[in-house]
C-alpha atoms as a PDB file:
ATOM      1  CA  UNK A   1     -54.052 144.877 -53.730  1.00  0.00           C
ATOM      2  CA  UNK A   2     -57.777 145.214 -55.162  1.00  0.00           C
ATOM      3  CA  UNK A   3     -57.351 149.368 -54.394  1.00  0.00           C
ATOM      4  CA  UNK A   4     -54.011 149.702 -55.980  1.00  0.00           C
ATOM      5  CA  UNK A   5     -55.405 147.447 -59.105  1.00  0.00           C
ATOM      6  CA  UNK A   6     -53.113 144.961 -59.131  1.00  0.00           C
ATOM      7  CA  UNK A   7     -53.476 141.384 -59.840  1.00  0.00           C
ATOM      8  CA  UNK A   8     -51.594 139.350 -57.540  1.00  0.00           C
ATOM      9  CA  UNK A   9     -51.452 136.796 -60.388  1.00  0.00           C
ATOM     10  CA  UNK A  10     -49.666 138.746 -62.797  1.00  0.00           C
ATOM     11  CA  UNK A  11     -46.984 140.208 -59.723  1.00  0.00           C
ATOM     12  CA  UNK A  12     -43.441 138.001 -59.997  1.00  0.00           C
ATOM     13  CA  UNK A  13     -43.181 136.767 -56.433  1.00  0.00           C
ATOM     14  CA  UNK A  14     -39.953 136.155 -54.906  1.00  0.00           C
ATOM     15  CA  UNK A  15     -38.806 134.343 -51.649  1.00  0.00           C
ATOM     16  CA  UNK A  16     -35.252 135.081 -49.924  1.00  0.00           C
ATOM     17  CA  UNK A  17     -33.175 132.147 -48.416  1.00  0.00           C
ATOM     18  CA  UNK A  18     -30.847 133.073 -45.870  1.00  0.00           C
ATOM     19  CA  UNK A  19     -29.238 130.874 -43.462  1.00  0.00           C
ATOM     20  CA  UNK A  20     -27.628 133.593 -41.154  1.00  0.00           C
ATOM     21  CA  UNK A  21     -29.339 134.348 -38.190  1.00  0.00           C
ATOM     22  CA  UNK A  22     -32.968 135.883 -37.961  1.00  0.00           C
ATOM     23  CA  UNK A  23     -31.636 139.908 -37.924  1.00  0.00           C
ATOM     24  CA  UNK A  24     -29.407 139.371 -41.076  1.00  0.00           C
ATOM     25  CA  UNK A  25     -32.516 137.744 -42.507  1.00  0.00           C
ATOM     26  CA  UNK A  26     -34.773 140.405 -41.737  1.00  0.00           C
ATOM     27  CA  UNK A  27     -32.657 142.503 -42.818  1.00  0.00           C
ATOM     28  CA  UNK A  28     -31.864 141.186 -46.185  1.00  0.00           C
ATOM     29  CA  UNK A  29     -36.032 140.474 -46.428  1.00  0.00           C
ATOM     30  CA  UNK A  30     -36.775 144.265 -45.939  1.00  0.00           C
ATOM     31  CA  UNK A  31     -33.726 145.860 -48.389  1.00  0.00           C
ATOM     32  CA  UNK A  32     -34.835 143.617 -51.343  1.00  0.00           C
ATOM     33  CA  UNK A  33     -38.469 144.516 -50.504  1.00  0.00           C
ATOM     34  CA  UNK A  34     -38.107 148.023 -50.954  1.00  0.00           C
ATOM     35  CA  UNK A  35     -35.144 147.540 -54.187  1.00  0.00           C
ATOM     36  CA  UNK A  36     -37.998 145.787 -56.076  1.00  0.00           C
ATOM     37  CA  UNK A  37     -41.491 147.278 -55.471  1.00  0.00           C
ATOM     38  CA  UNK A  38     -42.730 145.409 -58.530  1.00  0.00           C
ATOM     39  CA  UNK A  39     -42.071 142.146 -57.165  1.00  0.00           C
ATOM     40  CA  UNK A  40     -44.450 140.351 -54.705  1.00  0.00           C
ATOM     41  CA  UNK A  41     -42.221 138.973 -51.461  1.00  0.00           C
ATOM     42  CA  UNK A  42     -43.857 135.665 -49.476  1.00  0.00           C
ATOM     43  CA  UNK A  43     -40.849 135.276 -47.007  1.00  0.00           C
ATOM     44  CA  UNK A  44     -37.586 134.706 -45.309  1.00  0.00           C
ATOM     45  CA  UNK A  45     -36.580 131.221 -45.305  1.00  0.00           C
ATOM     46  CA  UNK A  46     -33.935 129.136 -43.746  1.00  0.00           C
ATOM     47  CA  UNK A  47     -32.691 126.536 -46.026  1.00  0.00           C
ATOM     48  CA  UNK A  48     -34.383 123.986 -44.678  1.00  0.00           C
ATOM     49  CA  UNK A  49     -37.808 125.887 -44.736  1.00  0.00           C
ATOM     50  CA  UNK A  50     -36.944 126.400 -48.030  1.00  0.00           C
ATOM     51  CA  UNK A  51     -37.051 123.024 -48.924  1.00  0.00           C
ATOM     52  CA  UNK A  52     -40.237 122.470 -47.723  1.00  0.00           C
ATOM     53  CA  UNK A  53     -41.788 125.370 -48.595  1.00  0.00           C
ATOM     54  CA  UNK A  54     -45.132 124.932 -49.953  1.00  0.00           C
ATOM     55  CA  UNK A  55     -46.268 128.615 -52.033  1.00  0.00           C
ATOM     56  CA  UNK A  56     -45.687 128.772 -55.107  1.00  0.00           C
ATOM     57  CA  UNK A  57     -42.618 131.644 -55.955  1.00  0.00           C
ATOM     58  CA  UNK A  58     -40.948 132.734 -59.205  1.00  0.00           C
ATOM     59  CA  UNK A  59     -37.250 134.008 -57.847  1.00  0.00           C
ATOM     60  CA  UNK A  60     -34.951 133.156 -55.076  1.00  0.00           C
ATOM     61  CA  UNK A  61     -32.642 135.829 -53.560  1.00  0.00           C
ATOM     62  CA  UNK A  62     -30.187 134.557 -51.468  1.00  0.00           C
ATOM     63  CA  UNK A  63     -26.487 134.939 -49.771  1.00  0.00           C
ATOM     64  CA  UNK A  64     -25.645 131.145 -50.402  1.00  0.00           C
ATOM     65  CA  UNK A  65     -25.935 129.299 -53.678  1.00  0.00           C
ATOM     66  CA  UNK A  66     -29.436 126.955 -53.439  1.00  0.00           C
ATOM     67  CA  UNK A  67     -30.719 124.041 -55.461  1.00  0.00           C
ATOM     68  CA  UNK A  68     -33.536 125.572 -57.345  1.00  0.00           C
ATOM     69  CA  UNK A  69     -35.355 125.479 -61.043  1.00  0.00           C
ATOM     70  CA  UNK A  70     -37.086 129.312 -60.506  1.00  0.00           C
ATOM     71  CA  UNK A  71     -34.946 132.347 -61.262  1.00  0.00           C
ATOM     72  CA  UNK A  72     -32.346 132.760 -59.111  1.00  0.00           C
ATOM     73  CA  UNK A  73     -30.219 135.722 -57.802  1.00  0.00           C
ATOM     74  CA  UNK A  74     -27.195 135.266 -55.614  1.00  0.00           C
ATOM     75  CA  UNK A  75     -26.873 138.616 -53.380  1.00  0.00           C
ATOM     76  CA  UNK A  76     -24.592 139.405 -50.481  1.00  0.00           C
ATOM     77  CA  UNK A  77     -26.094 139.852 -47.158  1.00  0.00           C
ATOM     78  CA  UNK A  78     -25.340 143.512 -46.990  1.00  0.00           C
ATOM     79  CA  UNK A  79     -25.685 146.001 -50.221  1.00  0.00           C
ATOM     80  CA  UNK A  80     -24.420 149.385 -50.350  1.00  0.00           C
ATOM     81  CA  UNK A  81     -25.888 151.934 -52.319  1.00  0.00           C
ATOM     82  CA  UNK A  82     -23.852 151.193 -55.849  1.00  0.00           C
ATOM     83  CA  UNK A  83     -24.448 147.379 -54.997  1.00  0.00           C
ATOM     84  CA  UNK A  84     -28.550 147.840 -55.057  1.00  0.00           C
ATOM     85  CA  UNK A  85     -28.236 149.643 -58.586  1.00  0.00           C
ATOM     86  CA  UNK A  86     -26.290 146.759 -59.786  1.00  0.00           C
ATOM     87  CA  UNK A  87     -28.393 144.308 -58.744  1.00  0.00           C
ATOM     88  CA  UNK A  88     -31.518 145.987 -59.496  1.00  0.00           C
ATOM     89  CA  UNK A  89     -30.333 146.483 -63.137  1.00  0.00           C
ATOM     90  CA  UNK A  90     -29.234 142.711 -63.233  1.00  0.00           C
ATOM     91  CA  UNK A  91     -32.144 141.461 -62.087  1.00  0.00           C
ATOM     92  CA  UNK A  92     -34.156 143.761 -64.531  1.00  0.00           C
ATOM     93  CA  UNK A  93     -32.490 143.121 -67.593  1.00  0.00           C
ATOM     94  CA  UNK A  94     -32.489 138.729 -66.948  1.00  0.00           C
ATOM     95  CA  UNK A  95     -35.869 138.649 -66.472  1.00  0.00           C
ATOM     96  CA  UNK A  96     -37.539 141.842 -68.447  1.00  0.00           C
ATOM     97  CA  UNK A  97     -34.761 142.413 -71.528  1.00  0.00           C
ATOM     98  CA  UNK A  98     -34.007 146.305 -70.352  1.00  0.00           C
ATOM     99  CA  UNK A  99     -32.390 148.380 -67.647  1.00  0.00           C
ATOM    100  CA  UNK A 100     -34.588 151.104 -65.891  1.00  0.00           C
ATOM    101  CA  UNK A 101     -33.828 154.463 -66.294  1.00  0.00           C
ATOM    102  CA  UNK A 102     -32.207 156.072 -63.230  1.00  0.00           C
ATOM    103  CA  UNK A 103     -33.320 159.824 -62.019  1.00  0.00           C
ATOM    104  CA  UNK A 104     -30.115 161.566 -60.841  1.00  0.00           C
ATOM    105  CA  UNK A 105     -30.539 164.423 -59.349  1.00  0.00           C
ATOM    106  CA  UNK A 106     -27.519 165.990 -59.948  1.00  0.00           C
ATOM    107  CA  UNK A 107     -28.639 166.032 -63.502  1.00  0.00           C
ATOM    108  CA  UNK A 108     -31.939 167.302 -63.432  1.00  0.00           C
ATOM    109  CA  UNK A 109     -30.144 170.261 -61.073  1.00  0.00           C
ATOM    110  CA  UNK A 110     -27.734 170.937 -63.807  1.00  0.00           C
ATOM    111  CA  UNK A 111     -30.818 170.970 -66.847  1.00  0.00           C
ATOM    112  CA  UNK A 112     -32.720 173.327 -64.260  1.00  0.00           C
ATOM    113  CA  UNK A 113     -30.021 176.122 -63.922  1.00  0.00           C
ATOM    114  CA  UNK A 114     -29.693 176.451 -67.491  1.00  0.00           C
ATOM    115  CA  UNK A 115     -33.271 177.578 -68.090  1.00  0.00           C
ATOM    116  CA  UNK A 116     -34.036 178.855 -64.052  1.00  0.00           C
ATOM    117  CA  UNK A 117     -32.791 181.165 -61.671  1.00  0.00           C
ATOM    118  CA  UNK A 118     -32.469 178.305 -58.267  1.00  0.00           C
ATOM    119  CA  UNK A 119     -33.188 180.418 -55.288  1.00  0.00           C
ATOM    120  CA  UNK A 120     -32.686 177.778 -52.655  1.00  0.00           C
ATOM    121  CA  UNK A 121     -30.624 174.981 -54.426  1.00  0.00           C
ATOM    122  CA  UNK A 122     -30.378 173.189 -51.192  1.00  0.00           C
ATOM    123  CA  UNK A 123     -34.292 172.750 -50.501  1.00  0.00           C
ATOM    124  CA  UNK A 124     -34.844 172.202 -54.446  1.00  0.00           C
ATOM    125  CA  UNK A 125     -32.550 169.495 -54.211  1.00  0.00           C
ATOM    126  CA  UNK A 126     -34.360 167.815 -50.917  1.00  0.00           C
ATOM    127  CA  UNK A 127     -37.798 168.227 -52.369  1.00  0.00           C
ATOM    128  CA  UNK A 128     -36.732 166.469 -55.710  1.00  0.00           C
ATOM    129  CA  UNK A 129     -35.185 163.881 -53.934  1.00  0.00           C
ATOM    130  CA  UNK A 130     -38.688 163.272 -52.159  1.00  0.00           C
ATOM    131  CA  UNK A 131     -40.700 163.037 -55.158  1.00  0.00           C
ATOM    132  CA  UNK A 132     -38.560 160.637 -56.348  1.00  0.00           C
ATOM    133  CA  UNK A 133     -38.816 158.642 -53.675  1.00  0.00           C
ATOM    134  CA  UNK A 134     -42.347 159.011 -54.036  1.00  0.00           C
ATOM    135  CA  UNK A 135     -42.359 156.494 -57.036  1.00  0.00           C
ATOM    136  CA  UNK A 136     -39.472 154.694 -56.469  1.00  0.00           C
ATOM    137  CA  UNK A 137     -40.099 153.516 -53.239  1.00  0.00           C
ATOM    138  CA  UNK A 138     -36.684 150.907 -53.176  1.00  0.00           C
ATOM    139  CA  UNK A 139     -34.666 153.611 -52.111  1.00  0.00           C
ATOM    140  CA  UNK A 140     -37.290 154.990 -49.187  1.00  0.00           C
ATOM    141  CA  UNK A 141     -37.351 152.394 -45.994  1.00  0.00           C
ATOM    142  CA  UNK A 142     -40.495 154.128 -44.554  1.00  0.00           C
ATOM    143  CA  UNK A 143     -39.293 154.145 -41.245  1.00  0.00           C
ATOM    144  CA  UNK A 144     -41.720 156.094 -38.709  1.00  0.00           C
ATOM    145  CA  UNK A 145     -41.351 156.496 -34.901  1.00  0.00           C
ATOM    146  CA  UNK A 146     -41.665 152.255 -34.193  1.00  0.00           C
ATOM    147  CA  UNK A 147     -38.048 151.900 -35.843  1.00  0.00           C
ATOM    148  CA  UNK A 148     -35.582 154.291 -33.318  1.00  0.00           C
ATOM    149  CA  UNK A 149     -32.030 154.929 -34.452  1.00  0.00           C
ATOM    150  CA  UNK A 150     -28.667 153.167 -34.177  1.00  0.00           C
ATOM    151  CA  UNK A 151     -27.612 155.760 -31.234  1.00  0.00           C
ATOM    152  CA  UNK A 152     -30.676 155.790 -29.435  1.00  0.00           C
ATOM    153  CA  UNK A 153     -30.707 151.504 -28.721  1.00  0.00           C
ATOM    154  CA  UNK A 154     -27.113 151.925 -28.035  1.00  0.00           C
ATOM    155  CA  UNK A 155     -26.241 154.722 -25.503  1.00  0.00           C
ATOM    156  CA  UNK A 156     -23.404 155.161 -23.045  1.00  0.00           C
ATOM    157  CA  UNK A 157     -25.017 153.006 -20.133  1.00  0.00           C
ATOM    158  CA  UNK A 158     -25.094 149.829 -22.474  1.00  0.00           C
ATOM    159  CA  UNK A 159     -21.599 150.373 -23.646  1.00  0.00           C
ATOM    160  CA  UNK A 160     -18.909 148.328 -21.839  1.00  0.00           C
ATOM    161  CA  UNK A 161     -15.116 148.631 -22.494  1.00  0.00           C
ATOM    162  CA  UNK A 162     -12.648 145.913 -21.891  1.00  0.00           C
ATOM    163  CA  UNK A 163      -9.187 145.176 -22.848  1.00  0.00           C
ATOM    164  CA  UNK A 164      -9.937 141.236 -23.382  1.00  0.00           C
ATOM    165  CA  UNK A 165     -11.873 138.548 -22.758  1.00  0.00           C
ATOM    166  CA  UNK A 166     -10.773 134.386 -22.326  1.00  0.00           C
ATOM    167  CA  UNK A 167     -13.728 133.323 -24.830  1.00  0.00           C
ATOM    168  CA  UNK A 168     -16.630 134.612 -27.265  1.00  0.00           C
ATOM    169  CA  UNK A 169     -18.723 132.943 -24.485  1.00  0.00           C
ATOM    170  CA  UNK A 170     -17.496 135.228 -21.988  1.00  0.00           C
ATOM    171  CA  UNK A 171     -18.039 138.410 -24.334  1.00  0.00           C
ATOM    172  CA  UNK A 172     -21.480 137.850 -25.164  1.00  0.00           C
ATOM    173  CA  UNK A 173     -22.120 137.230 -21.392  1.00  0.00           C
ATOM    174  CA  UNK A 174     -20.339 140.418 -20.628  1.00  0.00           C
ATOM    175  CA  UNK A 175     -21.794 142.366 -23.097  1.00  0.00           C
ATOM    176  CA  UNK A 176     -25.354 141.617 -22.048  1.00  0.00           C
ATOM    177  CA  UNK A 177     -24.853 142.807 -18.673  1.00  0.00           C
ATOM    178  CA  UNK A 178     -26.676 146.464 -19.208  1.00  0.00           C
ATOM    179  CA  UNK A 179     -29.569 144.622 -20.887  1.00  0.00           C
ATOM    180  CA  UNK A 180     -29.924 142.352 -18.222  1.00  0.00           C
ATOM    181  CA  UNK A 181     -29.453 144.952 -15.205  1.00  0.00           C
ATOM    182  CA  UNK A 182     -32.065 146.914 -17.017  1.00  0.00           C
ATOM    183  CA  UNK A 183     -34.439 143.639 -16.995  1.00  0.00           C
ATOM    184  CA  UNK A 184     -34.338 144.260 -20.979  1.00  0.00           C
ATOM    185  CA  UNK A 185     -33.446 140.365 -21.680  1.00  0.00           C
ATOM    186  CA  UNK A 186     -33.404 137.441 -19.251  1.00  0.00           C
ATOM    187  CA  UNK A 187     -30.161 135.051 -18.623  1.00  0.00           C
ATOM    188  CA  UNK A 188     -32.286 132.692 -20.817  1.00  0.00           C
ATOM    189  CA  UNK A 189     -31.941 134.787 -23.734  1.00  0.00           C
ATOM    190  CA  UNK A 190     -27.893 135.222 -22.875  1.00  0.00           C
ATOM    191  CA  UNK A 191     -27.686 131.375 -23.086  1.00  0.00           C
ATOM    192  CA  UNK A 192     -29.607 130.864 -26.307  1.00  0.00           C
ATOM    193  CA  UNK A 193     -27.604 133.219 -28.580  1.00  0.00           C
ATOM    194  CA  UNK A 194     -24.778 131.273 -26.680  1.00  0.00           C
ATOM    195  CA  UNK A 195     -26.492 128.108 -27.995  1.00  0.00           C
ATOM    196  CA  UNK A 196     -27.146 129.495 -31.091  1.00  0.00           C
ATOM    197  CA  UNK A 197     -23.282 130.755 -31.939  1.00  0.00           C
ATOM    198  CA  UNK A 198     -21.870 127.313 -31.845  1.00  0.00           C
ATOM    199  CA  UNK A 199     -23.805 125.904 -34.529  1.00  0.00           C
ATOM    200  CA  UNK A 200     -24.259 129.785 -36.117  1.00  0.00           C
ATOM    201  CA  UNK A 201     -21.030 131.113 -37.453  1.00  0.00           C
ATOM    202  CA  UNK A 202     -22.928 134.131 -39.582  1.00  0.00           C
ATOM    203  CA  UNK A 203     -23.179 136.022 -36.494  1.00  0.00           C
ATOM    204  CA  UNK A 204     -19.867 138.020 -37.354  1.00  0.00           C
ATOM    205  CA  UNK A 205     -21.213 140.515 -40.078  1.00  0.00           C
ATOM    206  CA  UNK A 206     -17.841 142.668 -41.210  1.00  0.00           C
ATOM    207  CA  UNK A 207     -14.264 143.229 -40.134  1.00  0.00           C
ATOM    208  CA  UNK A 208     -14.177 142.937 -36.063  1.00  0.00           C
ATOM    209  CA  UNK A 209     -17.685 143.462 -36.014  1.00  0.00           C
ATOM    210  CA  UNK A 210     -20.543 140.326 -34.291  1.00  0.00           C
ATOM    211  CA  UNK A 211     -23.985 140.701 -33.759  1.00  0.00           C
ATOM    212  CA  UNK A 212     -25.444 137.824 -31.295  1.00  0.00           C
ATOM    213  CA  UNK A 213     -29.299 136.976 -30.994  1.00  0.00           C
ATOM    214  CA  UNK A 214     -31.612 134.908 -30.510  1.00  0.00           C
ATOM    215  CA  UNK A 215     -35.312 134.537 -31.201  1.00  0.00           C
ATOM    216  CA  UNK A 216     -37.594 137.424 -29.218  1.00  0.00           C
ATOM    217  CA  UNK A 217     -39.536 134.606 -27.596  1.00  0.00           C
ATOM    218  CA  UNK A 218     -36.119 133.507 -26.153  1.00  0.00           C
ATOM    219  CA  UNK A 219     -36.381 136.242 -23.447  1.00  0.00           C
ATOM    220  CA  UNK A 220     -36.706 139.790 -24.878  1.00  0.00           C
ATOM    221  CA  UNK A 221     -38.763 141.778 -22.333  1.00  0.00           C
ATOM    222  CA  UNK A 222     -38.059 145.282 -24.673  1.00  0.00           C
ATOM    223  CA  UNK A 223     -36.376 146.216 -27.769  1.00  0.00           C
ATOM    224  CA  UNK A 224     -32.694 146.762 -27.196  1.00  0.00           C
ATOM    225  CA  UNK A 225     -29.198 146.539 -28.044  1.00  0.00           C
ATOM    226  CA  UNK A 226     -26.066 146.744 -25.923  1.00  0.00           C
ATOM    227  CA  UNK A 227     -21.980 146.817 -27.192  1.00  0.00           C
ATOM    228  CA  UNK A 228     -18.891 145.578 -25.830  1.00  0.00           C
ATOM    229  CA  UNK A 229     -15.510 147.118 -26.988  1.00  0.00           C
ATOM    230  CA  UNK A 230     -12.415 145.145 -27.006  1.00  0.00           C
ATOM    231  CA  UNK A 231      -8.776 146.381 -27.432  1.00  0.00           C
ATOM    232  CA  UNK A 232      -7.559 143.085 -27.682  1.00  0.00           C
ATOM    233  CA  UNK A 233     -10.037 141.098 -29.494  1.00  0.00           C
ATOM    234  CA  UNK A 234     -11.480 137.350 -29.189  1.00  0.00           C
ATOM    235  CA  UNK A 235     -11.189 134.548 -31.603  1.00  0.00           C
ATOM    236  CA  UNK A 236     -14.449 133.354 -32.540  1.00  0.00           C
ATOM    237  CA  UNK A 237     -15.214 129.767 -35.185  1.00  0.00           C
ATOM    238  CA  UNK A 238     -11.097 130.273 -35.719  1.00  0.00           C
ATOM    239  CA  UNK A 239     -11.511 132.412 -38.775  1.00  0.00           C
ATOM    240  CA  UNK A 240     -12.066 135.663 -37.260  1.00  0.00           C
ATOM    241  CA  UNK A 241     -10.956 138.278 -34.426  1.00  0.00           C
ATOM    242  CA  UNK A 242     -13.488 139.971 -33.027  1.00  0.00           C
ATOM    243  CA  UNK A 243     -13.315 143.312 -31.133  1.00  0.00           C
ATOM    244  CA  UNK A 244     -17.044 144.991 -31.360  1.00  0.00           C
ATOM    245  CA  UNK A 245     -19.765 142.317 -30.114  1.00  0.00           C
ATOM    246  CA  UNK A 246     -23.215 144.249 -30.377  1.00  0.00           C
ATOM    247  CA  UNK A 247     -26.246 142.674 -28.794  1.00  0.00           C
ATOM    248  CA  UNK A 248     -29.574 142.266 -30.540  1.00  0.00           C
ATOM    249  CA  UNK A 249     -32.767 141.861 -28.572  1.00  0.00           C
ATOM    250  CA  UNK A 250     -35.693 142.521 -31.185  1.00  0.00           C
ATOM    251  CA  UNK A 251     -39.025 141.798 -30.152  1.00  0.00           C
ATOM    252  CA  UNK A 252     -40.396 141.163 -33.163  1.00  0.00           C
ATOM    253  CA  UNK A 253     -39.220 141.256 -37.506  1.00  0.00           C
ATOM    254  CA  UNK A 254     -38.968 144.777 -38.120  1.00  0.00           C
ATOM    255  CA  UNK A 255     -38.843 147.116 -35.266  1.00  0.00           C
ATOM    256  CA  UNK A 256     -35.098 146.968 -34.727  1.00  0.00           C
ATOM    257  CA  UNK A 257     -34.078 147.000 -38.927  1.00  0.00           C
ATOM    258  CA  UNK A 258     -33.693 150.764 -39.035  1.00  0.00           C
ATOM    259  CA  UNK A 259     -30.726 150.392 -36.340  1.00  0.00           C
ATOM    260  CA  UNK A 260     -29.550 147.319 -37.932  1.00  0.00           C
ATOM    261  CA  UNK A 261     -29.114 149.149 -41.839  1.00  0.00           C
ATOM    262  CA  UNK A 262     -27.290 151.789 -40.013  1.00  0.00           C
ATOM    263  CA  UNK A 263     -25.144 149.745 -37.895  1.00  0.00           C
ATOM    264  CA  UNK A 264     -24.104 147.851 -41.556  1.00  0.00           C
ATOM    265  CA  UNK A 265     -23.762 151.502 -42.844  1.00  0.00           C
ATOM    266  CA  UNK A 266     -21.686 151.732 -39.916  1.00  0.00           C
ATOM    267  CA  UNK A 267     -19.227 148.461 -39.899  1.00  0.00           C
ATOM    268  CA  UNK A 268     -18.613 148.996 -43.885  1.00  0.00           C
ATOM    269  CA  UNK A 269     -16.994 152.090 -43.090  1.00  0.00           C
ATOM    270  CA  UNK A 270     -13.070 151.259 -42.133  1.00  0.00           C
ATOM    271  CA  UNK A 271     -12.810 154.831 -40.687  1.00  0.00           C
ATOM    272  CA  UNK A 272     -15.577 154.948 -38.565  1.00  0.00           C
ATOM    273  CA  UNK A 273     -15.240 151.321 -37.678  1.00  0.00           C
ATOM    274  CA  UNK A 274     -11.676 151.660 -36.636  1.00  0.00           C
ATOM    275  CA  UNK A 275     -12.585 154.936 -34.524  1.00  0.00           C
ATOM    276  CA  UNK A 276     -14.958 152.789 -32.664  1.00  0.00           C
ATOM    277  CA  UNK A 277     -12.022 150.232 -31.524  1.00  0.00           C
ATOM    278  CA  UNK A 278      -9.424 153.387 -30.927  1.00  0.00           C
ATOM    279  CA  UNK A 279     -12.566 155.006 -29.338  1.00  0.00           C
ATOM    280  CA  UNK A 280     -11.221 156.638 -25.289  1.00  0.00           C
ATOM    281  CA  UNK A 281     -14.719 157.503 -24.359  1.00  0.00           C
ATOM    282  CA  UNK A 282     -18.176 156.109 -24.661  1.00  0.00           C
ATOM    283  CA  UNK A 283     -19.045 159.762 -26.054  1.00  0.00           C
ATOM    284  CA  UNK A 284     -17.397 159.291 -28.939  1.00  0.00           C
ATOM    285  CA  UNK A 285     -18.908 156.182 -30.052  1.00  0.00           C
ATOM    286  CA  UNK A 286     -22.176 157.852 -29.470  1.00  0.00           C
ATOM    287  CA  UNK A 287     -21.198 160.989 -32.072  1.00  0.00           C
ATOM    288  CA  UNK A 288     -20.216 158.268 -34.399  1.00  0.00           C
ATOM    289  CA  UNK A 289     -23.315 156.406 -34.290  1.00  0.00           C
ATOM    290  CA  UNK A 290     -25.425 159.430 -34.430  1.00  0.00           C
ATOM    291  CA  UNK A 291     -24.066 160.494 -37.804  1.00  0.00           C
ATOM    292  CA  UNK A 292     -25.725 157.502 -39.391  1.00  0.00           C
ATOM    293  CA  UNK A 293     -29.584 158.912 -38.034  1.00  0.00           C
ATOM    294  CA  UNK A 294     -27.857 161.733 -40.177  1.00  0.00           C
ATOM    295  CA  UNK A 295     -26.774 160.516 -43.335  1.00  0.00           C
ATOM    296  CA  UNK A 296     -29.759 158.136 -44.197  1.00  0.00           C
END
């Protein structure tokens, strides 16, 4: 802070309060850091942290509506790409009176042809999308080598296919099998998201889709994630059928959120979603997957 020259005093500083689980959490923690560079985030809170939470904070962001007398911002767990611009121009115009200007870089290609001739319109387009990333950081995660992709946590020896299941219980269990063969996780951390699920109901993040975990202290030996694909799928808290159960075994906040944004990416496509379910081979959920390392 003192070699940017910033004061931390001056900074808005936000908190999110989610109640669903410690990935989704993360996950919402790390988008909203990046959307709003300007703002100063102190944490991720459950609800009831947040109602003992001692720092001082100027918004709430959160998935659920919370008793609070600072700024607050309801926003869904999950934001696509036209969903961050809203909300960043919401948030923006409530608390500063205007609406930041966008770059578009269609636009600026357009302005350039009219006065250049574009040699490689491809590679101009890349490096202006760079620079712009440069100085608006919300839309660059800065992912490095730490953070692996979607398709390289879940490969074709932790993908299991049945046709059905008798109980959510049973899927997780079967699910974790390659993670536990592989000494990955330990049956302790197979019974805790168990544990966890029945009081948990936020585990189920789209249409078909659940993502069980637990904390890494629980038993997480190594960074992982497994999948189990059901034709027939498995009730689960009586509201939803569930067909893809994906396994999260994060050893600590961040490592696994690169694989997480793209598995969202991933689940909030129908098409690709639906391929998944249909999918005859292991081999094609893995090209699926590995179009989302792509399209970042």
């Amino acid at each position: 802070m003192i070699r940017q020259g910033e004061n931390i005093g001056k900074r808005m500083k936000a908190v999110v309060v989610c109640p669903k689980g410690v990935s989704v959490s993360r996950y919402m923690f790390s988008t909203l850091r990046n959307l709003f560079p300007e703002f100063i985030f102190l944490d991720s809170l459950s609800i009831r942290e947040f109602q003992q939470y001692p720092m001082d904070y100027d918004i709430v962001f959160s998935p659920v509506f919370v008793e609070t007398k600072k700024k607050f911002f309801y926003v869904n767990s999950f934001l696509g790409y036209d969903e961050k611009k809203r909300l960043r121009k919401q948030v923006m115009h409530e608390l500063y009176g205007y609406v930041p200007n966008e770059l578009n870089i269609e636009d600026m290609m357009e302005i350039i042809q009219k006065y250049c001739v574009i040699k490689d319109k491809k590679n101009l387009s890349k490096q202006l999308m760079e620079y712009i990333r440069q100085d608006h950081s919300y839309f660059d995660y800065g992912w490095n080598n730490r953070n692996p992709n979607l398709y390289e946590l879940i490969t074709p020896s932790t993908i299991t296919f049945r046709h059905s299941v008798h109980s959510w219980e049973e899927a997780i269990r079967l699910a974790s099998q390659p993670l536990l063969k592989s000494k990955h996780i330990t049956h302790q951390y197979v019974e805790s998201m168990i544990q966890r699920c029945h009081s948990d109901p936020y585990i189920v993040i789209g249409p078909n889709t659940a993502i069980p975990h637990a904390a890494p202290e629980e038993g997480v030996n190594e960074l992982s994630m497994s999948m189990l694909r059901l034709r027939k799928g498995v009730s689960f808290a009586t509201d939803y059928t569930i067909q893809l159960i994906i396994i999260i075994a994060a050893l600590d906040k961040d490592q696994h959120l690169r694989a997480l944004m793209q598995l969202m990416k991933l689940v909030r496509n129908d098409r690709d979603r639906e391929q998944i379910i249909h999918a005859q081979s292991v081999q094609e959920i893995q090209a699926i997957m590995e179009k989302y390392a792509v399209d970042e």
